[in-house]
PDB file of N, CA and C in Angstrom:
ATOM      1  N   UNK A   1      -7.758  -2.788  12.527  1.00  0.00           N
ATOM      2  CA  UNK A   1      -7.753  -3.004  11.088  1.00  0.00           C
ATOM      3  C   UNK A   1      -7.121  -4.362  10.817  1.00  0.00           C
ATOM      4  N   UNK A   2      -7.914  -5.074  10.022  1.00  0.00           N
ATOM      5  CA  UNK A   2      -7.362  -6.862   9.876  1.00  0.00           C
ATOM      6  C   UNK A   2      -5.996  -6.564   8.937  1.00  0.00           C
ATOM      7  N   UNK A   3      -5.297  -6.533   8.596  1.00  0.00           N
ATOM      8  CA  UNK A   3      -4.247  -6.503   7.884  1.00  0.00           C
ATOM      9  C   UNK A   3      -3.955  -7.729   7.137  1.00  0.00           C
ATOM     10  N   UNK A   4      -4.036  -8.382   6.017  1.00  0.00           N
ATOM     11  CA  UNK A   4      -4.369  -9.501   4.785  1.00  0.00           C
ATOM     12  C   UNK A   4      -2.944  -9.642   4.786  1.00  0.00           C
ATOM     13  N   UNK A   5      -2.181 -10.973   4.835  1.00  0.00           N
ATOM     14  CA  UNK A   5      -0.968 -11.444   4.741  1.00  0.00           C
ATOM     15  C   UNK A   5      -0.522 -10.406   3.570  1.00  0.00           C
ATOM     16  N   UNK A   6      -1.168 -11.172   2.075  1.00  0.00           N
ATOM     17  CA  UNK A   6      -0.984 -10.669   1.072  1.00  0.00           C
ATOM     18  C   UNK A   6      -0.263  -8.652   0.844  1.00  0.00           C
ATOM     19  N   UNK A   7      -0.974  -8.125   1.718  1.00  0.00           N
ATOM     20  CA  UNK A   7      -0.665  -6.406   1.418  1.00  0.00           C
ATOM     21  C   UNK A   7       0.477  -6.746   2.318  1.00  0.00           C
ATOM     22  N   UNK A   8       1.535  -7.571   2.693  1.00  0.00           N
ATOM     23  CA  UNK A   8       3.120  -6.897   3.594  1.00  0.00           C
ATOM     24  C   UNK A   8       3.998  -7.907   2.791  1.00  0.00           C
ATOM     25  N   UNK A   9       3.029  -8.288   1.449  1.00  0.00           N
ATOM     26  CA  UNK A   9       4.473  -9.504   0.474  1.00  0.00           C
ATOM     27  C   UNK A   9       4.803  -8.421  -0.557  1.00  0.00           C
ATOM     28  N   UNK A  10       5.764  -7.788  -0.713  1.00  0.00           N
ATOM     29  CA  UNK A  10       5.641  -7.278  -1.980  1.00  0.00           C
ATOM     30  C   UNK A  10       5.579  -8.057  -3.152  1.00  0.00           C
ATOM     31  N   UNK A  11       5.987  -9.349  -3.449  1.00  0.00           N
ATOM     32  CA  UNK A  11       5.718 -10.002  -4.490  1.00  0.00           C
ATOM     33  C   UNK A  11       4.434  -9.987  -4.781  1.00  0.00           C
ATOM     34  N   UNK A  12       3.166  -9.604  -3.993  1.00  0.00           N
ATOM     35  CA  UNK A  12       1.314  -9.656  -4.438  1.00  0.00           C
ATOM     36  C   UNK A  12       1.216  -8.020  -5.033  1.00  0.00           C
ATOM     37  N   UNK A  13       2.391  -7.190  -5.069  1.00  0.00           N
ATOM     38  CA  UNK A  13       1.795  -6.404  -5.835  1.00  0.00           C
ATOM     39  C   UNK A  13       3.087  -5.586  -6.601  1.00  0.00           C
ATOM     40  N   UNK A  14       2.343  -5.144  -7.768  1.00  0.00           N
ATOM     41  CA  UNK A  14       2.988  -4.474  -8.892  1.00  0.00           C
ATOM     42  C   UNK A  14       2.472  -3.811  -9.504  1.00  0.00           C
ATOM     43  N   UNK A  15       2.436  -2.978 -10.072  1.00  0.00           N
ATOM     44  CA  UNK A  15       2.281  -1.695 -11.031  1.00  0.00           C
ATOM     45  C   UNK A  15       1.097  -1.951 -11.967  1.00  0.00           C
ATOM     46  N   UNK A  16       0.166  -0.843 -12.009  1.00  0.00           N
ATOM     47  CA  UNK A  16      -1.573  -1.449 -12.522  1.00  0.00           C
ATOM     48  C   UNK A  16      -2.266  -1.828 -10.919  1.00  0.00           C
ATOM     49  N   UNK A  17      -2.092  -2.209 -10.270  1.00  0.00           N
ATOM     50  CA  UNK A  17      -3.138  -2.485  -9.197  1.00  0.00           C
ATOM     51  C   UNK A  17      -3.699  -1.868  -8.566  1.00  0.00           C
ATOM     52  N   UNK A  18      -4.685  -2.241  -8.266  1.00  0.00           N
ATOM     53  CA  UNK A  18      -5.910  -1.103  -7.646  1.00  0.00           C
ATOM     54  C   UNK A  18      -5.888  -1.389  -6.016  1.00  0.00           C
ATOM     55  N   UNK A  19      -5.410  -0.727  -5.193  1.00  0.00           N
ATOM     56  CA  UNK A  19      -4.729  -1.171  -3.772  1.00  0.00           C
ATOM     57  C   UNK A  19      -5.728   0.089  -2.985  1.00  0.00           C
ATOM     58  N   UNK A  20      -6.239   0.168  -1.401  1.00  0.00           N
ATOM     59  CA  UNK A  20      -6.010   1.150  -0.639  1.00  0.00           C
ATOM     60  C   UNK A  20      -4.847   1.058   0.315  1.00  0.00           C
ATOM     61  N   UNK A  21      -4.557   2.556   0.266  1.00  0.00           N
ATOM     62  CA  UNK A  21      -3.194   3.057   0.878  1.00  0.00           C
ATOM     63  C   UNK A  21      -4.023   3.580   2.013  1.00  0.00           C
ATOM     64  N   UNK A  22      -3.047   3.763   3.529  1.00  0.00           N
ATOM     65  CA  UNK A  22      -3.034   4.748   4.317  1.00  0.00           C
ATOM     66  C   UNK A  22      -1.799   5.739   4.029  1.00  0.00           C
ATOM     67  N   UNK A  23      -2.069   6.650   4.411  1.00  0.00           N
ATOM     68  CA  UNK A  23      -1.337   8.147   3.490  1.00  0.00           C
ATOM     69  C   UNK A  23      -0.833   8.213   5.804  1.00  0.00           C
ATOM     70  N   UNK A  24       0.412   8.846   5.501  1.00  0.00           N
ATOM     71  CA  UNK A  24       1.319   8.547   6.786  1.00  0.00           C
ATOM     72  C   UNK A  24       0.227   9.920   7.947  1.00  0.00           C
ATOM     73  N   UNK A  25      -0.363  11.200   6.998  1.00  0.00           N
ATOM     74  CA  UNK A  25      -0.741  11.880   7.802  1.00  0.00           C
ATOM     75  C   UNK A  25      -2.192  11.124   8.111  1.00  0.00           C
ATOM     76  N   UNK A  26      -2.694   9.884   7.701  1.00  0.00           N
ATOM     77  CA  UNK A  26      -3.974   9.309   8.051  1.00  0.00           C
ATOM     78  C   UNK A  26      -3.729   7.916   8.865  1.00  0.00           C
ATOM     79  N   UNK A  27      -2.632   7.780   9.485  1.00  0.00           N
ATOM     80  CA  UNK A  27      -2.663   6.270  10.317  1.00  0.00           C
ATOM     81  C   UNK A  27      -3.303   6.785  11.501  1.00  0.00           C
ATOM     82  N   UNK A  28      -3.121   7.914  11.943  1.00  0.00           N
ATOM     83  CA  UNK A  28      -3.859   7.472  13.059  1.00  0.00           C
ATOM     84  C   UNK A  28      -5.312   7.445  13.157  1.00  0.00           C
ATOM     85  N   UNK A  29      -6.330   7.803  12.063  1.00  0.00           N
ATOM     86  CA  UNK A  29      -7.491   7.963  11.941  1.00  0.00           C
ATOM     87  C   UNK A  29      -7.565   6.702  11.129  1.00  0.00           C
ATOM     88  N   UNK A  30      -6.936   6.290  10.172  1.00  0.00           N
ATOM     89  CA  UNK A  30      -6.771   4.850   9.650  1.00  0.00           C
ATOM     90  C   UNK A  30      -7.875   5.100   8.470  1.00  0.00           C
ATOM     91  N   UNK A  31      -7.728   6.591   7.901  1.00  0.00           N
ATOM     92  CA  UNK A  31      -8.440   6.527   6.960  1.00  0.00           C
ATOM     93  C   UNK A  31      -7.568   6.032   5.166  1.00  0.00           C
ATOM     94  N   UNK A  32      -8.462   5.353   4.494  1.00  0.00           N
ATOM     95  CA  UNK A  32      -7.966   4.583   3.190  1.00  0.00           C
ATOM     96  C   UNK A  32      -7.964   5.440   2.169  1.00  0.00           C
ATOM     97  N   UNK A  33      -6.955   5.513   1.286  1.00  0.00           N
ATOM     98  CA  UNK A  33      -6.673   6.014   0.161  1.00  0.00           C
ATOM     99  C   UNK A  33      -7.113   4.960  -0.843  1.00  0.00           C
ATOM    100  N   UNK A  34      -7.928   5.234  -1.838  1.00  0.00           N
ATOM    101  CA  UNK A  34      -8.078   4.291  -3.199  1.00  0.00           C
ATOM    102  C   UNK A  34      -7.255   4.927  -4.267  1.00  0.00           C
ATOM    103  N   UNK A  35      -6.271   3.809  -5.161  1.00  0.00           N
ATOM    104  CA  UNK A  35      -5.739   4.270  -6.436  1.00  0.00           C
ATOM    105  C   UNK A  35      -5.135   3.569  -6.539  1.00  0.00           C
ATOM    106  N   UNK A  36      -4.104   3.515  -7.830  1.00  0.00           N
ATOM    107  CA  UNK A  36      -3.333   2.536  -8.948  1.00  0.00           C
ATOM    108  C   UNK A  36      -2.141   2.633  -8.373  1.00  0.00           C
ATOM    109  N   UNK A  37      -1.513   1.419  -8.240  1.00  0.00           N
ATOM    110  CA  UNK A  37       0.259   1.380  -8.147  1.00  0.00           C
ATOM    111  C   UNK A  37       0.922   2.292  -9.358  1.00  0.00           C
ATOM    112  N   UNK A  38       1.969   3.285  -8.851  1.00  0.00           N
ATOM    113  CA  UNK A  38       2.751   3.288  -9.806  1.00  0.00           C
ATOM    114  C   UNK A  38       3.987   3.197  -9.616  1.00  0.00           C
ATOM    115  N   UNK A  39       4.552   3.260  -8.522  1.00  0.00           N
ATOM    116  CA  UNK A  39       5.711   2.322  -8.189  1.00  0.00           C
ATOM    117  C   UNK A  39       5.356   1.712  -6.572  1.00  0.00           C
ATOM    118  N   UNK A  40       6.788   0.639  -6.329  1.00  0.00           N
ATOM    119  CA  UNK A  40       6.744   0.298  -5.055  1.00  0.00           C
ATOM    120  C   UNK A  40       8.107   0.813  -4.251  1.00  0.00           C
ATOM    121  N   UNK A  41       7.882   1.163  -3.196  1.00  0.00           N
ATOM    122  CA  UNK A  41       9.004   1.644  -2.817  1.00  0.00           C
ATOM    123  C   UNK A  41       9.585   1.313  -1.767  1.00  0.00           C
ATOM    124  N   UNK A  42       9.049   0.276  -1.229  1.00  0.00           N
ATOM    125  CA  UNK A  42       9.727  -1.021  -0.673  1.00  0.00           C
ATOM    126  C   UNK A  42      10.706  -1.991  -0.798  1.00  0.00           C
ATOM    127  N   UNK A  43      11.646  -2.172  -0.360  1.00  0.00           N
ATOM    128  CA  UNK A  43      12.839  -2.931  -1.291  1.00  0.00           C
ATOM    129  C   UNK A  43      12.784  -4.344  -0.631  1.00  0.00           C
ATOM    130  N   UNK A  44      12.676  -4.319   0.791  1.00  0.00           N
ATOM    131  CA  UNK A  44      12.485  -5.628   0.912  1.00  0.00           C
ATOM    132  C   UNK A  44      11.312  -6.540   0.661  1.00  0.00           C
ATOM    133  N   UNK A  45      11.566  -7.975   0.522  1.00  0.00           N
ATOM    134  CA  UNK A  45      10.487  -8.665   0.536  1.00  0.00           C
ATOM    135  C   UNK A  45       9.211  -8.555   1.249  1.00  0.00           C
ATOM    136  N   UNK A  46       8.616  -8.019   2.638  1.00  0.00           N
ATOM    137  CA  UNK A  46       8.282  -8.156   3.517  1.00  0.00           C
ATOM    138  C   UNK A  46       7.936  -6.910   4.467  1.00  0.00           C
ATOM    139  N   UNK A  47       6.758  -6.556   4.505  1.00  0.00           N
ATOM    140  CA  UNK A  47       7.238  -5.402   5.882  1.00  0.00           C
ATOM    141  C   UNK A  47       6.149  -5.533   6.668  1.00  0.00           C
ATOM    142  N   UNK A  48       5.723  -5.811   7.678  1.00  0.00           N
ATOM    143  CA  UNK A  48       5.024  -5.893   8.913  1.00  0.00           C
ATOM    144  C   UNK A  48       3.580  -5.191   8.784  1.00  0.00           C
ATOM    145  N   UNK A  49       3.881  -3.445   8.235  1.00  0.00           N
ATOM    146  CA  UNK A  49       2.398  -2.478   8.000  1.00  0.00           C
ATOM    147  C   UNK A  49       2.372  -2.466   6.886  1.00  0.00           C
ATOM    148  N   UNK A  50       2.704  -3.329   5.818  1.00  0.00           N
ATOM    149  CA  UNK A  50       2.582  -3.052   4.655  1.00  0.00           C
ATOM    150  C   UNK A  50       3.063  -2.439   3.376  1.00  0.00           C
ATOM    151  N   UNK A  51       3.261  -3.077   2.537  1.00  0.00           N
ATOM    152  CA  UNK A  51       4.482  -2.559   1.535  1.00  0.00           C
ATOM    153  C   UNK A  51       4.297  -1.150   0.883  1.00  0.00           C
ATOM    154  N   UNK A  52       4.665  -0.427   1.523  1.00  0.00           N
ATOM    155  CA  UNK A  52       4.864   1.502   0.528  1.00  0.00           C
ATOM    156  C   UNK A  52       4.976   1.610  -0.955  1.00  0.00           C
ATOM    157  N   UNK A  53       3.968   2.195  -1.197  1.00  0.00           N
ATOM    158  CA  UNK A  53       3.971   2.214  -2.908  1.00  0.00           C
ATOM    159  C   UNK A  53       3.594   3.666  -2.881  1.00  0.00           C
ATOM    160  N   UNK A  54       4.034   4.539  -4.140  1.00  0.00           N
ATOM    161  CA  UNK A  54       3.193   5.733  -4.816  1.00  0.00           C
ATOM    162  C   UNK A  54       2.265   5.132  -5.832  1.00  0.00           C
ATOM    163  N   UNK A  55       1.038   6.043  -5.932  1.00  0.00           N
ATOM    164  CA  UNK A  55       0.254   6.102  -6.511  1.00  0.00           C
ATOM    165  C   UNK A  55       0.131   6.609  -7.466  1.00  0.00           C
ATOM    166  N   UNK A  56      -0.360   6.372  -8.901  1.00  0.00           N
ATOM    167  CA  UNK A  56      -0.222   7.227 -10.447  1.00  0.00           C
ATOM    168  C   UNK A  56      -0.884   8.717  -9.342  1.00  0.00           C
ATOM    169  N   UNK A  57      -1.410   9.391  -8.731  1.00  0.00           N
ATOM    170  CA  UNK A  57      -1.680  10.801  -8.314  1.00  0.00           C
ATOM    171  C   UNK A  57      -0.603  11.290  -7.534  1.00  0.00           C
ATOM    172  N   UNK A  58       0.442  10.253  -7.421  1.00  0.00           N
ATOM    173  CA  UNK A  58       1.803  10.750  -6.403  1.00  0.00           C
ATOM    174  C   UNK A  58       1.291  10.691  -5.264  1.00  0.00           C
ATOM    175  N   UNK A  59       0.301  10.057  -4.778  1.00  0.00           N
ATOM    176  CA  UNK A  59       0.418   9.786  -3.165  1.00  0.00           C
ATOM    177  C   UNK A  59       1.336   8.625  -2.846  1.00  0.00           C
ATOM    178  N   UNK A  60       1.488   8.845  -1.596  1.00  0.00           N
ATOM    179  CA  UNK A  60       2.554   7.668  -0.946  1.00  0.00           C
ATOM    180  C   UNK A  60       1.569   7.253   0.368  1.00  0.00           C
ATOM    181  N   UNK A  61       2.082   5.715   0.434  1.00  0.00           N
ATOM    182  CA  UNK A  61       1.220   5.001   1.722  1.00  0.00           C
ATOM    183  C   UNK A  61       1.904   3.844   1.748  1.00  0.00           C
ATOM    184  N   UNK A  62       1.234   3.070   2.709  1.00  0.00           N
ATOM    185  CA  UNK A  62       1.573   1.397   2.539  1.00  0.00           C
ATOM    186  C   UNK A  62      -0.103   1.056   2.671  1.00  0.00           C
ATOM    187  N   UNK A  63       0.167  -0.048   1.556  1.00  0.00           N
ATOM    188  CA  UNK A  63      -0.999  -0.616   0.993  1.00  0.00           C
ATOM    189  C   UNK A  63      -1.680  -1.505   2.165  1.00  0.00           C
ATOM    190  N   UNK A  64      -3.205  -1.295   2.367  1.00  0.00           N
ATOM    191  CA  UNK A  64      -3.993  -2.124   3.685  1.00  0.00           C
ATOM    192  C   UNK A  64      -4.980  -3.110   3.017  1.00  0.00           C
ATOM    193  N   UNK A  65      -5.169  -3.019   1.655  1.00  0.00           N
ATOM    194  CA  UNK A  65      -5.937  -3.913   0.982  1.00  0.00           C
ATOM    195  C   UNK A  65      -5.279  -4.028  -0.809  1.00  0.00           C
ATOM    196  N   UNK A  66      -5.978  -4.891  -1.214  1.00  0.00           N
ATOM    197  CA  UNK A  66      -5.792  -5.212  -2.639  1.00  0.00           C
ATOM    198  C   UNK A  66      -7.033  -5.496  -2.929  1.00  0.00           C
ATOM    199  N   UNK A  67      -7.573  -4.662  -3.995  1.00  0.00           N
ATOM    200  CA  UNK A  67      -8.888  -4.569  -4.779  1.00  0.00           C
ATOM    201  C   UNK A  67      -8.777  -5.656  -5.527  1.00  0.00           C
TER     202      UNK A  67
END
């Protein structure tokens, strides 16, 4: 999976965005979640697989794209 600089800055994303998530029980099949930021739950700047956000449906992931 190419992993886009952009999805491990948390500064490229914030609340309203239309992101796919991997959901923690889908990394190893590496299947994508589609939906809206509704928080981030990442504190640092930066994370390697991608910055962890919930989703307005309450899923949790770290984001692998930005729509």
């Amino acid at each position: 999976m190419a992993i886009n600089m952009s999805n491990t800055k948390r500064s490229s994303i914030y609340k309203g965005l239309r992101v796919k998530i991997v959901l923690k029980k889908d990394q190893r099949s590496k299947k994508l979640t589609e939906g809206i930021v509704k928080d981030l739950l990442t504190n640092s700047p930066t994370h390697p697989h991608g910055i962890k956000v919930r989703l307005e449906d309450n899923q949790v992931g770290r984001v692998q794209e930005i729509l």
